[in-house]
Structure formats: structure tokens, C-alpha cells
PDB file of N, CA and C in Angstrom:
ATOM      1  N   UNK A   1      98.118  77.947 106.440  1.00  0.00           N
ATOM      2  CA  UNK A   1      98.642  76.822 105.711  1.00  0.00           C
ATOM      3  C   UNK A   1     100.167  76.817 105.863  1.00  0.00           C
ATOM      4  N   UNK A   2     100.889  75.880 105.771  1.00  0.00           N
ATOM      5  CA  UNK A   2     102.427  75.504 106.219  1.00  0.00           C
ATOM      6  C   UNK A   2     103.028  75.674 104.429  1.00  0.00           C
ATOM      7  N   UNK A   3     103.834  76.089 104.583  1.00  0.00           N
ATOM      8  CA  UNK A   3     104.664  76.011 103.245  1.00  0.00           C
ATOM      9  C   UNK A   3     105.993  75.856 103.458  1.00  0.00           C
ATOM     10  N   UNK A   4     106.426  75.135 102.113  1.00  0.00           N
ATOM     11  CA  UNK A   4     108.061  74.815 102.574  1.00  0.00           C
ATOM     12  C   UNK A   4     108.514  75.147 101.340  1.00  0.00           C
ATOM     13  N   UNK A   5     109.872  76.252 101.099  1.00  0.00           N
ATOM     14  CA  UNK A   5     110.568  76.358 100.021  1.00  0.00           C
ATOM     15  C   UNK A   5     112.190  76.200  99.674  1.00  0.00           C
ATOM     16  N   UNK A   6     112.394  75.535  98.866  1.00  0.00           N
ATOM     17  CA  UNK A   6     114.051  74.921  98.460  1.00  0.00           C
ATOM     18  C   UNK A   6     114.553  75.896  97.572  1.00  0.00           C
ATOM     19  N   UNK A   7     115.649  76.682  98.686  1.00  0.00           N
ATOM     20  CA  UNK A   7     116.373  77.597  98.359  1.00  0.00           C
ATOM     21  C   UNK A   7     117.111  77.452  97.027  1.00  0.00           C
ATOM     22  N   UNK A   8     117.562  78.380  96.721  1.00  0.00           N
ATOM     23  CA  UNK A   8     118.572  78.281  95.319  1.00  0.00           C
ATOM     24  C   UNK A   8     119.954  79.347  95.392  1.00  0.00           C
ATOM     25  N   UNK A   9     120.884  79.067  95.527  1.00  0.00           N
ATOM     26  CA  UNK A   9     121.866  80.198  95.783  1.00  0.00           C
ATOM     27  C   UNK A   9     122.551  80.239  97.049  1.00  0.00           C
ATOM     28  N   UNK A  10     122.071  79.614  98.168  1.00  0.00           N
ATOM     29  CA  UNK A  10     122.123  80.682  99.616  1.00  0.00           C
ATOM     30  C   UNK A  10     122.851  79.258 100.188  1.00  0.00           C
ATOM     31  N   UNK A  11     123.281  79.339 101.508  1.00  0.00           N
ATOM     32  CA  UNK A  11     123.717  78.522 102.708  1.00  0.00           C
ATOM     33  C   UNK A  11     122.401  77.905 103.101  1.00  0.00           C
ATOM     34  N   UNK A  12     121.220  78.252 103.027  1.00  0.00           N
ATOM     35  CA  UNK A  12     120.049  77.800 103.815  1.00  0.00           C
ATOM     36  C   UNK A  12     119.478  77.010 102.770  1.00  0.00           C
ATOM     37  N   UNK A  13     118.959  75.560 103.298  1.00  0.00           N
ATOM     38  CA  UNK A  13     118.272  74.868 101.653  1.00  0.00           C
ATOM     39  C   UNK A  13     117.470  75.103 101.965  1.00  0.00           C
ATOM     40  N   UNK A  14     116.337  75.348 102.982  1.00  0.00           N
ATOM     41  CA  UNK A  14     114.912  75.399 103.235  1.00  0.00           C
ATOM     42  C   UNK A  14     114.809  76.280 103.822  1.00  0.00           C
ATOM     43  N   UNK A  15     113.492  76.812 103.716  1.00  0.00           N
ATOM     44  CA  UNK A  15     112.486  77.985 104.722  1.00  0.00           C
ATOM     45  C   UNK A  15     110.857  77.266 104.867  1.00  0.00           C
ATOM     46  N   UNK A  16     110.691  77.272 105.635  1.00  0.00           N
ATOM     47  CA  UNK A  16     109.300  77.070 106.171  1.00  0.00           C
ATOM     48  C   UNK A  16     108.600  77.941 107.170  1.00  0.00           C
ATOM     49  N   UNK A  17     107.602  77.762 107.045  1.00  0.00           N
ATOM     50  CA  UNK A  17     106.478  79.078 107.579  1.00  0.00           C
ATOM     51  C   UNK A  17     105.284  78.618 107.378  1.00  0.00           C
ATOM     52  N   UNK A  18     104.021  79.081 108.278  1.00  0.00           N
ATOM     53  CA  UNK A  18     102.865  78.966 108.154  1.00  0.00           C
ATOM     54  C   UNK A  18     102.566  80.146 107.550  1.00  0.00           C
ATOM     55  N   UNK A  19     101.464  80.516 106.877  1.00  0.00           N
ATOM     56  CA  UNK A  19     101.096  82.036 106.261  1.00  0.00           C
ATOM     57  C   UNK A  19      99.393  81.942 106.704  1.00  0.00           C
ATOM     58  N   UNK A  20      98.591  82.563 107.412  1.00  0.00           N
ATOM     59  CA  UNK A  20      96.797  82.571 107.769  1.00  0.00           C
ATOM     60  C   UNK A  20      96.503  83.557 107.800  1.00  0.00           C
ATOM     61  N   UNK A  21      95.574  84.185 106.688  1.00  0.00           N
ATOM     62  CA  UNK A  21      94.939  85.212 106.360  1.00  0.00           C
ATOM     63  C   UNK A  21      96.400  86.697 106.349  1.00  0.00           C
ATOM     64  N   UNK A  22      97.045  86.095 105.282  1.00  0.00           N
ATOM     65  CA  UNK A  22      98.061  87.093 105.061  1.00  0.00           C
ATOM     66  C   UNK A  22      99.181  86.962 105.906  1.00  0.00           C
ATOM     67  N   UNK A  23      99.637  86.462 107.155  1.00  0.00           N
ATOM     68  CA  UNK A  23     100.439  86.827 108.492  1.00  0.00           C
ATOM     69  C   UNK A  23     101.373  85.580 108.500  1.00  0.00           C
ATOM     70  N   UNK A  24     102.556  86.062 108.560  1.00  0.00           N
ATOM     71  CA  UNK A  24     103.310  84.453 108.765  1.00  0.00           C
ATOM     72  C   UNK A  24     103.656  84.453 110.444  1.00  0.00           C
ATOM     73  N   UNK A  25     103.815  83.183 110.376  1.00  0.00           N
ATOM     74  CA  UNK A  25     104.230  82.617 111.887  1.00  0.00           C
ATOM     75  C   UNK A  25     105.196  81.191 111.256  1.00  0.00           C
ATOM     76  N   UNK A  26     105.745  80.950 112.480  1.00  0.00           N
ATOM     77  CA  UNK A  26     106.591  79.641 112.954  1.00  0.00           C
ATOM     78  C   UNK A  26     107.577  79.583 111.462  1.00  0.00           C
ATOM     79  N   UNK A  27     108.734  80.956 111.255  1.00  0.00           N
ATOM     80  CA  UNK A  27     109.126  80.820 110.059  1.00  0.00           C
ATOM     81  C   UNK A  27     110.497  80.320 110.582  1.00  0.00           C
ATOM     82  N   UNK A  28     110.887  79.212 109.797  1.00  0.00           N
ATOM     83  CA  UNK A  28     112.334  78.868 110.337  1.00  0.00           C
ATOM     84  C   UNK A  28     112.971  78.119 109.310  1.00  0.00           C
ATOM     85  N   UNK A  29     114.515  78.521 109.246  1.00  0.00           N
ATOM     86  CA  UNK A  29     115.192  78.132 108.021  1.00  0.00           C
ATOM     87  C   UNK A  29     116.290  77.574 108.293  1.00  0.00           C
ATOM     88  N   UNK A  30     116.378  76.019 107.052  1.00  0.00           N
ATOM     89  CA  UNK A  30     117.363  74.961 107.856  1.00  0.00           C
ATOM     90  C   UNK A  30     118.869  75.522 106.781  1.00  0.00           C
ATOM     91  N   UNK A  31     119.915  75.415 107.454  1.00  0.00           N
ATOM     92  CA  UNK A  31     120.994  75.843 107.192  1.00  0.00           C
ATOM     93  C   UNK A  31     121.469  77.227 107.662  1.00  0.00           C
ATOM     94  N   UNK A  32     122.500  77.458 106.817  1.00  0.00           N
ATOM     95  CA  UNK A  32     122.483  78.867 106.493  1.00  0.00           C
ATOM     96  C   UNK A  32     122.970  79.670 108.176  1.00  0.00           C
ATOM     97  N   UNK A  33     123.656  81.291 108.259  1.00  0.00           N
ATOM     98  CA  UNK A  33     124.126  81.622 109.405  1.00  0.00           C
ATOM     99  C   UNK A  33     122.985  81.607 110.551  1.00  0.00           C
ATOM    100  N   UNK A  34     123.156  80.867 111.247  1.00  0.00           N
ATOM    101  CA  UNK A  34     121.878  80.406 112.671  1.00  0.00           C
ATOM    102  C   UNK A  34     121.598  82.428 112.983  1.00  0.00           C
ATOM    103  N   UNK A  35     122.405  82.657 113.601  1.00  0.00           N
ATOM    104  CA  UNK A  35     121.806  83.789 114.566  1.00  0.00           C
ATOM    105  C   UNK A  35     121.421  85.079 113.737  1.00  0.00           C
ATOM    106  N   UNK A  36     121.976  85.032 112.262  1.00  0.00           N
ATOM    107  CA  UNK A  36     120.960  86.302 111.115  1.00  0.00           C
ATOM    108  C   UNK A  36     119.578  85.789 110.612  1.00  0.00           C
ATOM    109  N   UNK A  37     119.506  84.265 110.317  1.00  0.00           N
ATOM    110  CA  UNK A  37     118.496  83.715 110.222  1.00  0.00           C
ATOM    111  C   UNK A  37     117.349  83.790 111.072  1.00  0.00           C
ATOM    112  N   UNK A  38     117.672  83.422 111.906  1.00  0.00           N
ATOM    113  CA  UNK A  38     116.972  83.180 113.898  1.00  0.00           C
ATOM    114  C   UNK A  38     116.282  84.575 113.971  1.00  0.00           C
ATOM    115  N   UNK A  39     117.231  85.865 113.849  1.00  0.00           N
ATOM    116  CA  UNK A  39     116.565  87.568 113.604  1.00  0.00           C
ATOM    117  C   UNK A  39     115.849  87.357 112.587  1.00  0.00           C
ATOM    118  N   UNK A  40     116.141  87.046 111.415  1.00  0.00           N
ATOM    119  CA  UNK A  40     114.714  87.324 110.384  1.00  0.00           C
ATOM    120  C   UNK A  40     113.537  86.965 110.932  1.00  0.00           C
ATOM    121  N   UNK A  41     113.622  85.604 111.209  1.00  0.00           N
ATOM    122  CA  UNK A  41     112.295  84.633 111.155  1.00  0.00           C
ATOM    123  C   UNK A  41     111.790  85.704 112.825  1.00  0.00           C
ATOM    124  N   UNK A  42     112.396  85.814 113.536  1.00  0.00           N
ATOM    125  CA  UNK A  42     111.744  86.778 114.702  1.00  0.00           C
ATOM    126  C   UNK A  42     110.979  87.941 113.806  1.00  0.00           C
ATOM    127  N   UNK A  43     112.019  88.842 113.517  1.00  0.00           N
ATOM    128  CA  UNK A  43     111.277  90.119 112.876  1.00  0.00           C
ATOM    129  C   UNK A  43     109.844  89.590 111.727  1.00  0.00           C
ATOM    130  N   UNK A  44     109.871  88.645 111.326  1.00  0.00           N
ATOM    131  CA  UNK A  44     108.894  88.472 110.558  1.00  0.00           C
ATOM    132  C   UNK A  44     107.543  88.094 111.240  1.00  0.00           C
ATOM    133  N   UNK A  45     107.951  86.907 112.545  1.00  0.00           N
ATOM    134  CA  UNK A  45     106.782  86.984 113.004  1.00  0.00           C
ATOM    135  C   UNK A  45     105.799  87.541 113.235  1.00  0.00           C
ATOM    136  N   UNK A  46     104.402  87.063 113.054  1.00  0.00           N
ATOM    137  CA  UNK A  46     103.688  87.968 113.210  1.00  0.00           C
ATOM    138  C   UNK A  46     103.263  89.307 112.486  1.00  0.00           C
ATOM    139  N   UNK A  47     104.201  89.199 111.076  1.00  0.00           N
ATOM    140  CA  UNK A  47     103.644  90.359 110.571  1.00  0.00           C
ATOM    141  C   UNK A  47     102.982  89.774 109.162  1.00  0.00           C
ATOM    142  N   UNK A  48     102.694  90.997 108.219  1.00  0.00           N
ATOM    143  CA  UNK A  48     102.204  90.706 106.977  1.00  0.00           C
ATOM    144  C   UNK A  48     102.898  90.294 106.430  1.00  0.00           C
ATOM    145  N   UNK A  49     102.671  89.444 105.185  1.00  0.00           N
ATOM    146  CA  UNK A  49     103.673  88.953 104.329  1.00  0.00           C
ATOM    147  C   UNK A  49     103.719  89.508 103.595  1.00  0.00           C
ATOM    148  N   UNK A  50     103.144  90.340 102.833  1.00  0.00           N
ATOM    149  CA  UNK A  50     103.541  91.117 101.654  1.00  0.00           C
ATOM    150  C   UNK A  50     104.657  92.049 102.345  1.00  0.00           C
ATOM    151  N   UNK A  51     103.909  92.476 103.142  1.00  0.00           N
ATOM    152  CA  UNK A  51     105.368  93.621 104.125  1.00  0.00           C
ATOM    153  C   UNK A  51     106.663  93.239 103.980  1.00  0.00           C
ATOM    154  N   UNK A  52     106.630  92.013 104.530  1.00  0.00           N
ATOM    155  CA  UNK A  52     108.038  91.442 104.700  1.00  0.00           C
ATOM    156  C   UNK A  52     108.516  91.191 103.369  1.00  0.00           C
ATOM    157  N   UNK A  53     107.944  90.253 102.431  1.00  0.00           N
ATOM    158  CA  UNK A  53     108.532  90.335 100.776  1.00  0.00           C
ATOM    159  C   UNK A  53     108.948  91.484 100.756  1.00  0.00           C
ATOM    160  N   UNK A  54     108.154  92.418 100.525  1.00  0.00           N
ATOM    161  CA  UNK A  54     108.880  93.986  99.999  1.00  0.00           C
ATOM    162  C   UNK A  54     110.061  94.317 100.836  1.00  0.00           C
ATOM    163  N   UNK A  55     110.234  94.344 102.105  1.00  0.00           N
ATOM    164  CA  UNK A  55     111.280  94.543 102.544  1.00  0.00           C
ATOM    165  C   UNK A  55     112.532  93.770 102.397  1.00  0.00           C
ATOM    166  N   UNK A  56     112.330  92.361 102.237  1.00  0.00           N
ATOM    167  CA  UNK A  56     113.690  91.584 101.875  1.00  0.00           C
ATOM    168  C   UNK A  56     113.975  91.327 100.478  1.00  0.00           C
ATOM    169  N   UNK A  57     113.316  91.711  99.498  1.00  0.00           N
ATOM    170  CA  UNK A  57     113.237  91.272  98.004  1.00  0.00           C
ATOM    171  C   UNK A  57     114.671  92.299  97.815  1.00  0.00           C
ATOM    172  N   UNK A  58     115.522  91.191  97.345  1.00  0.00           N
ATOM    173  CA  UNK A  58     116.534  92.104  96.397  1.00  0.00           C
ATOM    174  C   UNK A  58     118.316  91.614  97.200  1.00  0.00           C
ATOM    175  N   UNK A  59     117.403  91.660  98.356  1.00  0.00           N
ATOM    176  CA  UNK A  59     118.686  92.083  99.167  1.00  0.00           C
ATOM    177  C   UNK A  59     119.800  90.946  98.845  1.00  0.00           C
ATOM    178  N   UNK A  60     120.888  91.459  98.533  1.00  0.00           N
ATOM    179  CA  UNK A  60     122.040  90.197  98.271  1.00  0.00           C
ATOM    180  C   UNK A  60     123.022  89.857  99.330  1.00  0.00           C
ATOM    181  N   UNK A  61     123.775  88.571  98.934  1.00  0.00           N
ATOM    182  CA  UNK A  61     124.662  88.650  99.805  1.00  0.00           C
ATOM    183  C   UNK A  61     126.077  88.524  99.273  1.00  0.00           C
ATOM    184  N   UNK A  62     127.105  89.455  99.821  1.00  0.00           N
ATOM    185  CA  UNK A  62     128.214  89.468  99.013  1.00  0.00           C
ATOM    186  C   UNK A  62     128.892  89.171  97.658  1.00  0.00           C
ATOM    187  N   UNK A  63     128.807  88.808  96.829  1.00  0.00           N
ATOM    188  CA  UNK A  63     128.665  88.941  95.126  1.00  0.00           C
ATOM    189  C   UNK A  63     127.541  87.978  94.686  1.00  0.00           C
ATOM    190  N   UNK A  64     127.024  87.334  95.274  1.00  0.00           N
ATOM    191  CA  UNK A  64     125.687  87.036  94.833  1.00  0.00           C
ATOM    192  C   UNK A  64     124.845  87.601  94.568  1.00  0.00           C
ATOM    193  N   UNK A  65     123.304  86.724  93.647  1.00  0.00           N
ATOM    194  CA  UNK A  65     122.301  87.849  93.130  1.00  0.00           C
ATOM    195  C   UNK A  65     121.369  87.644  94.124  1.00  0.00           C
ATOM    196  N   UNK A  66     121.696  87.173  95.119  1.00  0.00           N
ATOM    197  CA  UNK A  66     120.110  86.446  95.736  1.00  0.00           C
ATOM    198  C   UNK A  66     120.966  86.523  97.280  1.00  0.00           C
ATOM    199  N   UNK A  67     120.089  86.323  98.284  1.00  0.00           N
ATOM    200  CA  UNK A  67     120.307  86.056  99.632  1.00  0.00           C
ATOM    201  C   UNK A  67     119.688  85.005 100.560  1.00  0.00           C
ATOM    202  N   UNK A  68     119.703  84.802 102.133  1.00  0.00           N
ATOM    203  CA  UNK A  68     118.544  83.969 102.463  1.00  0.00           C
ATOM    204  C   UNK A  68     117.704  84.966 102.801  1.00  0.00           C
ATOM    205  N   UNK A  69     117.257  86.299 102.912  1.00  0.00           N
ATOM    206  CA  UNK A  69     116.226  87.232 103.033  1.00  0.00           C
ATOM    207  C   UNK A  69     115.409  87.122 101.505  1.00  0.00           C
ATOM    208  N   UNK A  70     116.473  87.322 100.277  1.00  0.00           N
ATOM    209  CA  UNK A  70     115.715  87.327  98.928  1.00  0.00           C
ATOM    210  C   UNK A  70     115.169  86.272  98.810  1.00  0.00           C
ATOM    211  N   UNK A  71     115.780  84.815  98.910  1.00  0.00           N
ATOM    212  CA  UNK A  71     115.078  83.608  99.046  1.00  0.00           C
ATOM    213  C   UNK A  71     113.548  83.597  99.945  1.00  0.00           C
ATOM    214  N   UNK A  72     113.542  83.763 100.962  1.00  0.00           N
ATOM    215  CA  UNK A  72     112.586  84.253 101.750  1.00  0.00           C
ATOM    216  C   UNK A  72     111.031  84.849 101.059  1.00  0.00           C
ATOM    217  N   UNK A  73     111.912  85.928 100.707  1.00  0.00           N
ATOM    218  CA  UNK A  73     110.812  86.796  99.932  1.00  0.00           C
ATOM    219  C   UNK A  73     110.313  85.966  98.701  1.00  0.00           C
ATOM    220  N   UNK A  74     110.595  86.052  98.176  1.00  0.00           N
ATOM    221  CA  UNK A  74     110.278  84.751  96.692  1.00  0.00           C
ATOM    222  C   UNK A  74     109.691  83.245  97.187  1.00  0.00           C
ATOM    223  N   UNK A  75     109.875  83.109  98.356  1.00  0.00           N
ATOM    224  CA  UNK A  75     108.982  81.784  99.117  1.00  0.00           C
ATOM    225  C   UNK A  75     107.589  82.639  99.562  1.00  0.00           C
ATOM    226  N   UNK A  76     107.639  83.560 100.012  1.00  0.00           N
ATOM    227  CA  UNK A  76     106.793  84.535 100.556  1.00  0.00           C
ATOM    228  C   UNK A  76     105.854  84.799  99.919  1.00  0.00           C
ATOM    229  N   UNK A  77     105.808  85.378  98.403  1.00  0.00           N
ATOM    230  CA  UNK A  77     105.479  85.364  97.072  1.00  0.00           C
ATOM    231  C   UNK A  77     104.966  84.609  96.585  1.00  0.00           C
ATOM    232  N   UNK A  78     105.719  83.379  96.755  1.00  0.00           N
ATOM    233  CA  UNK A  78     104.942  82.055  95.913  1.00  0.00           C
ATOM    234  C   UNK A  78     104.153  81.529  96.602  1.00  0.00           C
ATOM    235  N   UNK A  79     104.007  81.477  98.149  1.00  0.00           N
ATOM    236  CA  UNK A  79     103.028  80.868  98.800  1.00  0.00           C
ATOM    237  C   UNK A  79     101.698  82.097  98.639  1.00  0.00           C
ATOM    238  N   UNK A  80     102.379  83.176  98.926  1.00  0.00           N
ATOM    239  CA  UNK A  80     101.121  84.108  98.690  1.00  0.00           C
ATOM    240  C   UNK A  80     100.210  83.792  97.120  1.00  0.00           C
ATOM    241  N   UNK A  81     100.626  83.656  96.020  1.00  0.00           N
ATOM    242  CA  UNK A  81     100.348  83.573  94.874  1.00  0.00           C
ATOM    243  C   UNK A  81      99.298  81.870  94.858  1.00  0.00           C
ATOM    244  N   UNK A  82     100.153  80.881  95.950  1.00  0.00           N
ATOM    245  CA  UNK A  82      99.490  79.674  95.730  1.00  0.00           C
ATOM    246  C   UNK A  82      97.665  80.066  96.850  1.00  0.00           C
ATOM    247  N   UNK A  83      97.911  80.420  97.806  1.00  0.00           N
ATOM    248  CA  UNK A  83      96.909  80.963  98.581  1.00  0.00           C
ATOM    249  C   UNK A  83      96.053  81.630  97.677  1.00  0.00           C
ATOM    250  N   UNK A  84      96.017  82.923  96.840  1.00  0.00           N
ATOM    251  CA  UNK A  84      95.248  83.405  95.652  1.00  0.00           C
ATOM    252  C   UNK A  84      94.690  82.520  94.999  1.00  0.00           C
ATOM    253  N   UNK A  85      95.424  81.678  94.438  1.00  0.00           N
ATOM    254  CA  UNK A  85      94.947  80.325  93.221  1.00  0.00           C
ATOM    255  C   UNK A  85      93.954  79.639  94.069  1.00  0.00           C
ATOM    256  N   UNK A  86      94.258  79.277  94.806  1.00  0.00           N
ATOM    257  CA  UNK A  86      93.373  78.647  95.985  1.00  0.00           C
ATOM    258  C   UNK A  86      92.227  78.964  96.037  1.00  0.00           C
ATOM    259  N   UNK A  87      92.195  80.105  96.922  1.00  0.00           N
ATOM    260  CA  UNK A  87      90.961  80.720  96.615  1.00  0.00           C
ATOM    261  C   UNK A  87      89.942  81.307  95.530  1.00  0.00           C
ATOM    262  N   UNK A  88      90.751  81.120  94.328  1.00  0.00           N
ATOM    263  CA  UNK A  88      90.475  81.558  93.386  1.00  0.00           C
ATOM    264  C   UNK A  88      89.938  83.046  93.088  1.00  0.00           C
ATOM    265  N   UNK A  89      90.832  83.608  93.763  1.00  0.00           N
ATOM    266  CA  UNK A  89      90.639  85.435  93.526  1.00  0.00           C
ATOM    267  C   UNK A  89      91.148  85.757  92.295  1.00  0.00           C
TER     268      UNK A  89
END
């Protein structure tokens, strides 16, 4: 399923990603520094999403509380959480 989430805090207003049976693909985020962005959404490909939440949750960026990795993760999260409801697990 495709999900799209509106950042709060960060240079990037959006992240989008597909998430199928746990795994994200085609994650790409509008704004925000192109070539740290461009590395996330690579390193993420293809892997689990819970993985990746846990690994970017927290991370800030320079006196901020949030980042576009923390943003990420919290899109990551909420699509995972809407997928659950879904299915009703």
C-alpha cells in the first residue's frame, strides 16, 4: 500500500513510500537536503520497516527535537499501525 506523510519540523514536507507485507520500497521525500535524503530512502529500500523505525526514531537535527530520519520513522509507524487496523490484528 502507498502512504504519504506531512512532515512537521524538518526541511522535507513529505515522505512517501509503499510498505507490502512489512518491507518498504519506492521511499522518497519532497524537500529537505537531496543527497542525505536520496541515502536514506536507498538504505531503507528493501528492508523491514520496523527495522528502519527503530533505527531512525529519535535522531535529531541540530537543536531540533525531530529530524527528516525521525519524521520518517513516525510515518513508518503510523502506516505500520494503519496496516494492523486494517487487518484487524
Amino acid at each position: 500500500m502507498h502512504y504519504q506523510y506531512k512532515t512537521k519540523g524538518t526541511c522535507s514536507q513529505l515522505i512517501e513510500f509503499d510498505l507490502e507485507d512489512g518491507i518498504l520500497s519506492n521511499v522518497r521525500f519532497q524537500g529537505g537536503c537531496n543527497g542525505n535524503l536520496s541515502g536514506i530512502s536507498r538504505l531503507a529500500e528493501g528492508r523491514r520497516a520496523d527495522e528502519v523505525a527503530d533505527l531512525l526514531k529519535g535522531t535529531r537535527c541540530g537543536f531540533k527535537n525531530t529530524s527528516c530520519p525521525d519524521q520518517f520513522s513516525k510515518a513508518i509507524l503510523s502506516a505500520l499501525q494503519a496496516a494492523t487496523d486494517q487487518s484487524g490484528e
